[in-house]
C-alpha atoms as a PDB file:
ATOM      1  CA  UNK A   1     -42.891  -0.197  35.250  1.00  0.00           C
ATOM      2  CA  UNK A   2     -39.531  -1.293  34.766  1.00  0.00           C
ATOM      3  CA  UNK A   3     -38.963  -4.035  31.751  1.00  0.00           C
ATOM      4  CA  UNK A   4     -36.037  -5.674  33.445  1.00  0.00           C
ATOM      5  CA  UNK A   5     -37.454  -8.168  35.065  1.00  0.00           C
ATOM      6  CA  UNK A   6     -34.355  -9.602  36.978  1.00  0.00           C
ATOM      7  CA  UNK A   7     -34.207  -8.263  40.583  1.00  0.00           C
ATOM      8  CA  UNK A   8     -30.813  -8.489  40.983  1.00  0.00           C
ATOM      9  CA  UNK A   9     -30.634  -6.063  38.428  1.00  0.00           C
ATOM     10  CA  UNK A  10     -33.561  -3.869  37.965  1.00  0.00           C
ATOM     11  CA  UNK A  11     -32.881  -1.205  40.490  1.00  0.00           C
ATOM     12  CA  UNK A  12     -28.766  -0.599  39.545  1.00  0.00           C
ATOM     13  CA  UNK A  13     -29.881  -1.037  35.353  1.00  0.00           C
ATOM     14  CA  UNK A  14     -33.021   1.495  35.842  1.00  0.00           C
ATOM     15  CA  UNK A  15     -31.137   3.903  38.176  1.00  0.00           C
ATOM     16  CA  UNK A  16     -27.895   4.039  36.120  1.00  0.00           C
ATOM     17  CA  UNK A  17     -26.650   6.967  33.961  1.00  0.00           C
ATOM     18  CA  UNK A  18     -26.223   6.732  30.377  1.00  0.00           C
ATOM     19  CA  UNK A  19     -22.419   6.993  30.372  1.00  0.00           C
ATOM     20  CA  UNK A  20     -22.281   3.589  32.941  1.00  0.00           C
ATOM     21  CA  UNK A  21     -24.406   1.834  30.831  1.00  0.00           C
ATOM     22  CA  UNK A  22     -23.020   2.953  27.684  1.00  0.00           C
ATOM     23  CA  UNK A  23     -19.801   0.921  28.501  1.00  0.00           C
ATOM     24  CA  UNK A  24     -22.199  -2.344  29.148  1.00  0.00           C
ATOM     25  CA  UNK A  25     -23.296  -1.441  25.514  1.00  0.00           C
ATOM     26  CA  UNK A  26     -19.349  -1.500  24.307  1.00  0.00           C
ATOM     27  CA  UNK A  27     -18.963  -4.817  26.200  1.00  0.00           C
ATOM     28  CA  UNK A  28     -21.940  -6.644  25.236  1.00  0.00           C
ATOM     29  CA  UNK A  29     -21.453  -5.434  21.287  1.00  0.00           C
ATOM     30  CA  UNK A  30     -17.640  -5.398  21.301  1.00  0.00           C
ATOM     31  CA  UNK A  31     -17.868  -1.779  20.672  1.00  0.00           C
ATOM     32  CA  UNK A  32     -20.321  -1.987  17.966  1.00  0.00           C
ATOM     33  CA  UNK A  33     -18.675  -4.548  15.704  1.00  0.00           C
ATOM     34  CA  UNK A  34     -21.117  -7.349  17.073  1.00  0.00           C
ATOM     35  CA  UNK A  35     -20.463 -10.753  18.928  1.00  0.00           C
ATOM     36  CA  UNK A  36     -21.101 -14.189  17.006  1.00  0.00           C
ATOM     37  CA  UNK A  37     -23.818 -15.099  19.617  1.00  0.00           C
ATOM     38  CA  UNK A  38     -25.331 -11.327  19.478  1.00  0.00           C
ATOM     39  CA  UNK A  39     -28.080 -11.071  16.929  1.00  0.00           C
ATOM     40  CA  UNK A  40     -27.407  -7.908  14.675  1.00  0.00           C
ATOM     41  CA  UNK A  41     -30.253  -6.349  14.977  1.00  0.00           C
ATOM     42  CA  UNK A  42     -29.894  -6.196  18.786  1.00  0.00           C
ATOM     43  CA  UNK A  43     -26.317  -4.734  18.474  1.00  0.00           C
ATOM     44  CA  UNK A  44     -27.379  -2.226  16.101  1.00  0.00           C
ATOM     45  CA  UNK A  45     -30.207  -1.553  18.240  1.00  0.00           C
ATOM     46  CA  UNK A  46     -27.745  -0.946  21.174  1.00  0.00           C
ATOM     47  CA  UNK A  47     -24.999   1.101  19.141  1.00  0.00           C
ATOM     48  CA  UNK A  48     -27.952   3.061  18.137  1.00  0.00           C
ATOM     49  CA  UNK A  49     -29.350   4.327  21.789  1.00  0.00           C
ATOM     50  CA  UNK A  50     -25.792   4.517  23.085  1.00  0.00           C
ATOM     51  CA  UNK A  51     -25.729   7.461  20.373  1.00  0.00           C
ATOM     52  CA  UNK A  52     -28.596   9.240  21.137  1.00  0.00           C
ATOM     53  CA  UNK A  53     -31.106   7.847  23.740  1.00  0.00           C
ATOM     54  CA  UNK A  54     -30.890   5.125  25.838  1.00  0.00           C
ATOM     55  CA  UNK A  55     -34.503   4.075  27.147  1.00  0.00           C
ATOM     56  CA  UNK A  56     -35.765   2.047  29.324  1.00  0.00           C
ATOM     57  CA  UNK A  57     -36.620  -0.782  26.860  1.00  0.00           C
ATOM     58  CA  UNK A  58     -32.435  -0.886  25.943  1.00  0.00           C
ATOM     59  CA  UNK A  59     -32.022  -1.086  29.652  1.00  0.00           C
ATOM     60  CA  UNK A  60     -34.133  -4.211  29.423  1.00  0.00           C
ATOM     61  CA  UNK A  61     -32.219  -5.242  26.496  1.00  0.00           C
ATOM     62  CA  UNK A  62     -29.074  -5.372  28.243  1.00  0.00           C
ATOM     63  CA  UNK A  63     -30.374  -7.518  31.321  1.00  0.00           C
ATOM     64  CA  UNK A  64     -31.780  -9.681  28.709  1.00  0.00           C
ATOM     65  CA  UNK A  65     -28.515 -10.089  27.056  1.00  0.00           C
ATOM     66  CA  UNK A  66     -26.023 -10.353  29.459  1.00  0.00           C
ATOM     67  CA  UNK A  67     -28.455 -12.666  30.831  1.00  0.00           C
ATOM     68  CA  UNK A  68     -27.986 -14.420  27.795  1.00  0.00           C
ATOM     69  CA  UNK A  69     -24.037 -14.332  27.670  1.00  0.00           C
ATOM     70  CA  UNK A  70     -24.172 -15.901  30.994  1.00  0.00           C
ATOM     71  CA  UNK A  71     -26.015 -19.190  30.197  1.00  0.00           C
ATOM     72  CA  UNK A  72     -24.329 -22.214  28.266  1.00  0.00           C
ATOM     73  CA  UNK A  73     -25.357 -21.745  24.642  1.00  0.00           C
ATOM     74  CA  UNK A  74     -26.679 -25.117  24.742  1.00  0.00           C
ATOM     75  CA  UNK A  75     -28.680 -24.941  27.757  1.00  0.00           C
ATOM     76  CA  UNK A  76     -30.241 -22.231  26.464  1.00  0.00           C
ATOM     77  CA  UNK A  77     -31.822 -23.631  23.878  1.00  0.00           C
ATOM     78  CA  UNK A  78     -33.283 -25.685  26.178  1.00  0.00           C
ATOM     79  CA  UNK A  79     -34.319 -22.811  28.271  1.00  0.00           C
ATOM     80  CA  UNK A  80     -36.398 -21.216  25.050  1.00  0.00           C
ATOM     81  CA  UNK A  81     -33.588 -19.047  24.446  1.00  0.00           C
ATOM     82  CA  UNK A  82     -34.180 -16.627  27.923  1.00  0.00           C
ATOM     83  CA  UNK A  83     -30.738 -16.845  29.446  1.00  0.00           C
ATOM     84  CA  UNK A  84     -29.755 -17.306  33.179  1.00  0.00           C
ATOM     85  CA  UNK A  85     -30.603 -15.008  36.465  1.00  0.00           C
ATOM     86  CA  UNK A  86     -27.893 -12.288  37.024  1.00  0.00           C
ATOM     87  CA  UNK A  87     -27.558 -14.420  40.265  1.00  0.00           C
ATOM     88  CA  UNK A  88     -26.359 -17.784  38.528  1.00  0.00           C
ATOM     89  CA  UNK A  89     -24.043 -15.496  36.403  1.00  0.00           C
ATOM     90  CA  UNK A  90     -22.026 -13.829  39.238  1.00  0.00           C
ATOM     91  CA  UNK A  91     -21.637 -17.117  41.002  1.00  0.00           C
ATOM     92  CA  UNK A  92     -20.384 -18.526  37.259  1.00  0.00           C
ATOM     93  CA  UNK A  93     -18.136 -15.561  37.423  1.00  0.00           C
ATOM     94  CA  UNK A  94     -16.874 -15.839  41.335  1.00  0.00           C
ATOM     95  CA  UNK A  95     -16.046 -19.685  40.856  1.00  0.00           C
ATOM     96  CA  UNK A  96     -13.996 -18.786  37.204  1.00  0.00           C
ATOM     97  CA  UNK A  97     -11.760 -15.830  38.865  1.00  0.00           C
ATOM     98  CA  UNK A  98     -11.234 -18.239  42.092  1.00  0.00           C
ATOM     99  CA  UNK A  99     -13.541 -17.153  44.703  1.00  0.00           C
ATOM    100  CA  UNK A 100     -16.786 -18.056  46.694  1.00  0.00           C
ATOM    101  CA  UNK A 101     -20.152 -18.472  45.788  1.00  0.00           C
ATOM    102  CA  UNK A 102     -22.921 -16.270  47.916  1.00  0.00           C
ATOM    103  CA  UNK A 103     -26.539 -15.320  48.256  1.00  0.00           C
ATOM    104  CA  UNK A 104     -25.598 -11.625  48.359  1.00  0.00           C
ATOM    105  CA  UNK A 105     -25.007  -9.674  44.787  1.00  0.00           C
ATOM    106  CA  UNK A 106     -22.661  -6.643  46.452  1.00  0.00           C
ATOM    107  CA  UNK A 107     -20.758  -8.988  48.191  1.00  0.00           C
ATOM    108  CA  UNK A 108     -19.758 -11.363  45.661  1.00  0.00           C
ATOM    109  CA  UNK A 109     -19.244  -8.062  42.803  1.00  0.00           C
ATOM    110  CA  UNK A 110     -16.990  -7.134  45.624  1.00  0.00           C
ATOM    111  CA  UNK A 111     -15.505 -10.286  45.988  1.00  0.00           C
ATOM    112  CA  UNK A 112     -14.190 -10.484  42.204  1.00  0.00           C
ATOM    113  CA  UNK A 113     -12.890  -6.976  42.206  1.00  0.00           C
ATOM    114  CA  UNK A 114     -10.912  -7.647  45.648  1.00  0.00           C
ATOM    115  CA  UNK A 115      -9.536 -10.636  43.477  1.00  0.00           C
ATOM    116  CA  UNK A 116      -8.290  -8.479  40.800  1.00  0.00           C
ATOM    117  CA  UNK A 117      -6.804  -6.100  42.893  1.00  0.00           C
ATOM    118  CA  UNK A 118      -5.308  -8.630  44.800  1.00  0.00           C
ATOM    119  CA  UNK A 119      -3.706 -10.153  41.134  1.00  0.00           C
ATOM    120  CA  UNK A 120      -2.778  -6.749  40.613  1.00  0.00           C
ATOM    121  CA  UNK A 121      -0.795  -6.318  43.424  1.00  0.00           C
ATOM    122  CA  UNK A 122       1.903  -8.739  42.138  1.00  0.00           C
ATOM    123  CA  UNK A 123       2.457  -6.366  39.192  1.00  0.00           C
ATOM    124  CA  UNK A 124       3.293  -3.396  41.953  1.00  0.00           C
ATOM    125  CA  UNK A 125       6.661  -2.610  43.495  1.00  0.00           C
ATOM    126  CA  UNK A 126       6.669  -2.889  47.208  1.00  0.00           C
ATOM    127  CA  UNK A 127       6.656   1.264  47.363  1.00  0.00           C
ATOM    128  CA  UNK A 128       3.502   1.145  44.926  1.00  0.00           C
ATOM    129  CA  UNK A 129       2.065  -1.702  47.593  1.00  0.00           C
ATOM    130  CA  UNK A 130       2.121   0.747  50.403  1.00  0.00           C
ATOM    131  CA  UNK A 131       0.792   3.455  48.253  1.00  0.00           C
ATOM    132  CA  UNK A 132      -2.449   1.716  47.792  1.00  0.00           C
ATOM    133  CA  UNK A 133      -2.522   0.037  50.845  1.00  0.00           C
ATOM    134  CA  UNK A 134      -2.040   4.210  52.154  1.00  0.00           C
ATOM    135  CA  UNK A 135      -4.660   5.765  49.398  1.00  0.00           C
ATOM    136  CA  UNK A 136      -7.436   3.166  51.354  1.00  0.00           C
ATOM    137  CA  UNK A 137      -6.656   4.263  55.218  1.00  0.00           C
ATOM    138  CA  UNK A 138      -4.375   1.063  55.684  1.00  0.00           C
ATOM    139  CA  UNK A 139      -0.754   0.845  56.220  1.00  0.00           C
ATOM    140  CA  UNK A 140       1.438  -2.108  54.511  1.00  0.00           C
ATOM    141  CA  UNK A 141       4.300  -3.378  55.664  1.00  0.00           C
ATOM    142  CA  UNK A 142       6.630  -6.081  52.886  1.00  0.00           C
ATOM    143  CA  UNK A 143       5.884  -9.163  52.376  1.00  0.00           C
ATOM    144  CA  UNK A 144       2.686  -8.812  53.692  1.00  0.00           C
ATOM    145  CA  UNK A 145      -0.193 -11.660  52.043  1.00  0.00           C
ATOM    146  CA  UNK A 146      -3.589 -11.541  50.694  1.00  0.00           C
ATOM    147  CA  UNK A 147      -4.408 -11.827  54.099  1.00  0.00           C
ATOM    148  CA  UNK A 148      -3.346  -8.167  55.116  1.00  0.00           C
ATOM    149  CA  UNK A 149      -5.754  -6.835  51.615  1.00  0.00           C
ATOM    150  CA  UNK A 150      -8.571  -9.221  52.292  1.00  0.00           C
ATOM    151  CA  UNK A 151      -8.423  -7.005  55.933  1.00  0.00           C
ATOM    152  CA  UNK A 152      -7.951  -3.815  54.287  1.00  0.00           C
ATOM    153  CA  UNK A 153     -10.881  -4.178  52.036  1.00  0.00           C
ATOM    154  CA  UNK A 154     -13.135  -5.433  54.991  1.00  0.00           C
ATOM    155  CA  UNK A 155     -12.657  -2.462  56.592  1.00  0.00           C
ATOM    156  CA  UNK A 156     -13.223   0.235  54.146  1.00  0.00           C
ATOM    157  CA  UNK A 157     -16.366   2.344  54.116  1.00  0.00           C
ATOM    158  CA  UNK A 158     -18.991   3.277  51.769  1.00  0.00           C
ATOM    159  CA  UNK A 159     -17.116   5.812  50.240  1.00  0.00           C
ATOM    160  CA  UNK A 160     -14.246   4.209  50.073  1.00  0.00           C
ATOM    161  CA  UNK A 161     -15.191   0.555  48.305  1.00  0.00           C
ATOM    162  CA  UNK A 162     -17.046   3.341  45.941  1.00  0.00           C
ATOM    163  CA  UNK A 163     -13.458   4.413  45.050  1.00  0.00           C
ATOM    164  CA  UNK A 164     -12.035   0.703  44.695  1.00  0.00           C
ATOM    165  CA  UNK A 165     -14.977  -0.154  42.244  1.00  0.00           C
ATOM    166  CA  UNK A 166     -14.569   2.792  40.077  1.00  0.00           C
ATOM    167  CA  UNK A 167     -10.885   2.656  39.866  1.00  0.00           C
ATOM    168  CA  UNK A 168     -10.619  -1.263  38.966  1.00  0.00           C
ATOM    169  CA  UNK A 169     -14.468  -0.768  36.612  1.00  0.00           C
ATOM    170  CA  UNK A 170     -12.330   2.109  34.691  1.00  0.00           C
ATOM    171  CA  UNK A 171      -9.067   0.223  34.656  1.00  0.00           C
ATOM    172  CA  UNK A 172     -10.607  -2.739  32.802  1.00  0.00           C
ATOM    173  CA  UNK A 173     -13.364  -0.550  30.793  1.00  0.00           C
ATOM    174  CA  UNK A 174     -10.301   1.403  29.714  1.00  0.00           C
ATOM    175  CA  UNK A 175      -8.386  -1.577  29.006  1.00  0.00           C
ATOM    176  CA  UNK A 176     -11.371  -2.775  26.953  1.00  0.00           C
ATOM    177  CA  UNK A 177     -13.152  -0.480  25.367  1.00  0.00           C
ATOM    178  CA  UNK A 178     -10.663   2.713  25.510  1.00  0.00           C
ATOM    179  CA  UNK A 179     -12.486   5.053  27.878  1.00  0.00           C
ATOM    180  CA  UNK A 180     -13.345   5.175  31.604  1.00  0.00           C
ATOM    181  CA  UNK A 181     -16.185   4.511  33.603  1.00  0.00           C
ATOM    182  CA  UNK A 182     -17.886   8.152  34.992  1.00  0.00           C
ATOM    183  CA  UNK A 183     -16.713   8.842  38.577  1.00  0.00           C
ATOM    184  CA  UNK A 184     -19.706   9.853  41.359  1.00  0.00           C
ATOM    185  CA  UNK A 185     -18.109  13.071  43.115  1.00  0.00           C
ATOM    186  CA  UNK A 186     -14.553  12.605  41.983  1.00  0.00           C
ATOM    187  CA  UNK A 187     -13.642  16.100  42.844  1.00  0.00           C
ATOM    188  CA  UNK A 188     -14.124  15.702  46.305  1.00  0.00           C
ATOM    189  CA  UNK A 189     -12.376  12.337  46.975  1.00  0.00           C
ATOM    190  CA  UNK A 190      -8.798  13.646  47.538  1.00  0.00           C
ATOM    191  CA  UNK A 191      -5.773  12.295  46.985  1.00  0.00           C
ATOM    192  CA  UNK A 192      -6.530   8.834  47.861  1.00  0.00           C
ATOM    193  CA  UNK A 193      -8.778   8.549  44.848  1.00  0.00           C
ATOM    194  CA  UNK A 194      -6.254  10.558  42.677  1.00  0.00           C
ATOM    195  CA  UNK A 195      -3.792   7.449  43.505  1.00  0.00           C
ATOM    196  CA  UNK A 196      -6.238   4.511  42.992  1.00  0.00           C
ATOM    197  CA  UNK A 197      -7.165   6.188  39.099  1.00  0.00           C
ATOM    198  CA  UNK A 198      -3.548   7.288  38.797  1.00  0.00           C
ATOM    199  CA  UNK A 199      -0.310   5.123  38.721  1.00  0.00           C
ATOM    200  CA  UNK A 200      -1.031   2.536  41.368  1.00  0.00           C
ATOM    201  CA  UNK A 201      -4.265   2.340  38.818  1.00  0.00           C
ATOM    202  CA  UNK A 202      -2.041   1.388  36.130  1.00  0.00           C
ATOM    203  CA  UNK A 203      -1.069  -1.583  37.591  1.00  0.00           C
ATOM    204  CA  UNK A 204      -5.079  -2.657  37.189  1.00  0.00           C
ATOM    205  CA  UNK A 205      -5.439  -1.893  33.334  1.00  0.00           C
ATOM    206  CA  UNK A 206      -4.283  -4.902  32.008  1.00  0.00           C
ATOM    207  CA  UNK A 207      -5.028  -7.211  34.961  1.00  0.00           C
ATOM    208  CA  UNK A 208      -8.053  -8.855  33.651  1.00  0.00           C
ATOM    209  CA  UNK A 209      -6.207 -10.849  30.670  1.00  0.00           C
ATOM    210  CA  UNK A 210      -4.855 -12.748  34.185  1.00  0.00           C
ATOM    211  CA  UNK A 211      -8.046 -14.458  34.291  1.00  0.00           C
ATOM    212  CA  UNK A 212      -8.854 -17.465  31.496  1.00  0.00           C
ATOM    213  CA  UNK A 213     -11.436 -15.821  29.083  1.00  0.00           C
ATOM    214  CA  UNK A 214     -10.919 -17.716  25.914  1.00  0.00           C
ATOM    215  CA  UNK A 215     -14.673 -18.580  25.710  1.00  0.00           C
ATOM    216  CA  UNK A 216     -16.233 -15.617  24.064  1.00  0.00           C
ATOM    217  CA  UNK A 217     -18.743 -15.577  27.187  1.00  0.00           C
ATOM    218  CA  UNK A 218     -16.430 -14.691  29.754  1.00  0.00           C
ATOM    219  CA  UNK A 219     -15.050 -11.902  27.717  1.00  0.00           C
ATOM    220  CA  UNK A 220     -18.371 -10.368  27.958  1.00  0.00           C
ATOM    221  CA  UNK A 221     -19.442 -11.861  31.747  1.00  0.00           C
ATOM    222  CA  UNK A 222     -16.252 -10.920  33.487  1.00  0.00           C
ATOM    223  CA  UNK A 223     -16.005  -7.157  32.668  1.00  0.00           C
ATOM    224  CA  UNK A 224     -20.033  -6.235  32.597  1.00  0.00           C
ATOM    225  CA  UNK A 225     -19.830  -7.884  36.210  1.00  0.00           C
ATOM    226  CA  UNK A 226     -17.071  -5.239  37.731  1.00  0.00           C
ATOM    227  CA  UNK A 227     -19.093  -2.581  35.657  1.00  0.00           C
ATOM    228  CA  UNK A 228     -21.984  -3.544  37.129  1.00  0.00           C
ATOM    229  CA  UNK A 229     -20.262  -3.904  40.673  1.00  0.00           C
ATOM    230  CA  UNK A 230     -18.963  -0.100  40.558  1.00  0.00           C
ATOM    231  CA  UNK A 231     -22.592   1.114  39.423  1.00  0.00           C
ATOM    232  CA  UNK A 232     -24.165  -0.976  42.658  1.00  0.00           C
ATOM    233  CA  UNK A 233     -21.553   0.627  45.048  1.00  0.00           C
ATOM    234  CA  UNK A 234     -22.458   4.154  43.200  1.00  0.00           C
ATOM    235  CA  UNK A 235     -26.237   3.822  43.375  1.00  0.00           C
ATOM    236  CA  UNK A 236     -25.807   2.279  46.947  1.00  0.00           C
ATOM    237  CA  UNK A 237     -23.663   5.542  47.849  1.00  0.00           C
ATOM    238  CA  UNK A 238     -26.078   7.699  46.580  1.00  0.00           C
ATOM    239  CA  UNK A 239     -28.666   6.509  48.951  1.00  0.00           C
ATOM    240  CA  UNK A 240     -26.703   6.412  51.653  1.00  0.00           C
ATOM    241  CA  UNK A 241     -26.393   8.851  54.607  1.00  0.00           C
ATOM    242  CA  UNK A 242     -22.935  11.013  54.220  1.00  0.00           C
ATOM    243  CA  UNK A 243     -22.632  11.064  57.893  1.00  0.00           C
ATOM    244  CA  UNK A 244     -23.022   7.091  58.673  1.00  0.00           C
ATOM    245  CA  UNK A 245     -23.383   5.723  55.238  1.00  0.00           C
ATOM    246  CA  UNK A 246     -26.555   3.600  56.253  1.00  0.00           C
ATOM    247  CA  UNK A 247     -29.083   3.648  53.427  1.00  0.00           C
ATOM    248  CA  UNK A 248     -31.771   5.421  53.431  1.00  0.00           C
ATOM    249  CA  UNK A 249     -34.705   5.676  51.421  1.00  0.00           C
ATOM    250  CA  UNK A 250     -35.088   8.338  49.238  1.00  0.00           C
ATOM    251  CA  UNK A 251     -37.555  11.327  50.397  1.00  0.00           C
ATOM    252  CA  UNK A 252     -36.393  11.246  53.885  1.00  0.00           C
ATOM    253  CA  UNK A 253     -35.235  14.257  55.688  1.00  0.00           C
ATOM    254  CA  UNK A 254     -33.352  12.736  58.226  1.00  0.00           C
ATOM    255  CA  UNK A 255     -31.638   9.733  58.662  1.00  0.00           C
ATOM    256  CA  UNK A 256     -32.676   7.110  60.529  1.00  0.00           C
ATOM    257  CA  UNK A 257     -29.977   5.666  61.804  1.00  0.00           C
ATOM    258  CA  UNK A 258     -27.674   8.447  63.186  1.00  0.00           C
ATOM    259  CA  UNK A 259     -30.771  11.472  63.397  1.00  0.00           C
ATOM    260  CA  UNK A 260     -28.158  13.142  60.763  1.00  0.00           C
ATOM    261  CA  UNK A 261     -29.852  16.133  58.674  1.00  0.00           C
ATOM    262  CA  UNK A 262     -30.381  15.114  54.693  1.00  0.00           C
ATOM    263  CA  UNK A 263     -31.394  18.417  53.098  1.00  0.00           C
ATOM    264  CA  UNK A 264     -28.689  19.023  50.950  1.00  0.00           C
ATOM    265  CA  UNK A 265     -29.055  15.120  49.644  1.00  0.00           C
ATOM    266  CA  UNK A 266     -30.373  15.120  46.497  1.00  0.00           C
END
């Protein structure tokens, strides 16, 4: 039974490999130095299993503090202490970087990285602005607006908003904590992924100090929440059918949706 009891959370937190939530570890315990509102035996708790073995009670852990980061310290006390639902904390998140508030977790994760890549864009020359806009499957013309990116992004497929996660997720992990978020399948992902990680990735590194965090919270909210949006896309790839990219549930031997073969899913 898994100890996280958040649903918004459970299934990308229990499902997630050590190295993804290893770099929710260096957020959460500012890479093992410890956060005024962290208690230290939590951080060294967390250091500790990041080291050797991280368990399914440290995966709780982590849902329990992030949950934690993302209520106000004083209505927490009020709350006993327990924090706010994952839910509450994106929508925190979406209205601080400047977008909407939604029912739906993915789409809101994928809402805040669209709005760093769109802040990133004005750091890119217009020949670096086509060379994204080409790496996705779109074509961009100058002086085209957020309009043209919001489209772009709309239309991408499973495979490729998995790319757009993990290239902005490693950008700001490797902005933060000095190392890169672990890519699903990078091999086979081509050139297009080779540009997203590469130079036109560049121009993402530094893009989250674009966004207001001078309370301690946000420092912790806004980067575990594009972490956390690149390991949803990955698990969500990962069940998903190569040929259509509809989910499916795990076990099955064909897909449902497009009658494609799954036998060499694992």
């Amino acid at each position: 039974m898994s100890m996280i009891q958040d649903p918004d959370l459970a299934d990308v937190l229990s499902t997630a490999g050590a190295d993804d939530l290893s770099l929710l570890i260096d957020v959460i315990t500012d890479s093992g130095k410890g956060r005024i509102s962290l208690s230290s035996t939590v951080c060294r708790q967390l250091s500790e299993a990041k080291d050797t073995q991280i368990t399914d009670f440290e995966r709780g852990l982590i849902a329990e503090e992030l949950s934690r980061f993302g209520g106000n310290s004083l209505m927490n006390i009020f709350r006993g202490g327990s924090g706010v639902p994952y839910k509450e904390l994106l929508g925190d998140v979406a209205s601080h970087v400047g977008v909407g508030k939604g029912s739906d977790c993915a789409k809101m994760e994928l809402a805040i990285i669209g709005k760093v890549v769109e802040q990133s864009m004005s750091r890119m020359s217009e020949e670096d602005k086509a060379t994204f806009f080409d790496s996705l499957g779109g074509t961009y013309r100058p002086g085209m607006g957020p309009g043209a990116l919001a489209t772009l992004l709309a239309s991408l497929s499973a495979t490729g908003t998995y790319q757009l996660t993990a290239a902005v997720a490693g950008a700001t992990m490797t902005s933060l904590v000095g190392r890169s978020v672990a890519f699903a399948g990078a091999a086979g992902m081509g050139r297009g992924f080779a540009v997203l990680t590469g130079p036109v990735g560049w121009a993402i590194t530094g893009i989250w100090t674009a966004f207001d965090l001078a309370s301690p919270a946000y420092r912790v909210t806004v980067p575990c929440v594009i972490q956390i949006g690149h390991m949803r896309q990955k698990m969500l790839l990962a069940n998903a059918c190569p040929a259509c990219a509809q989910p499916v549930d795990a076990g099955n031997k064909f897909c449902p949706s497009c009658g494609a073969s799954l036998k060499a899913r694992t």
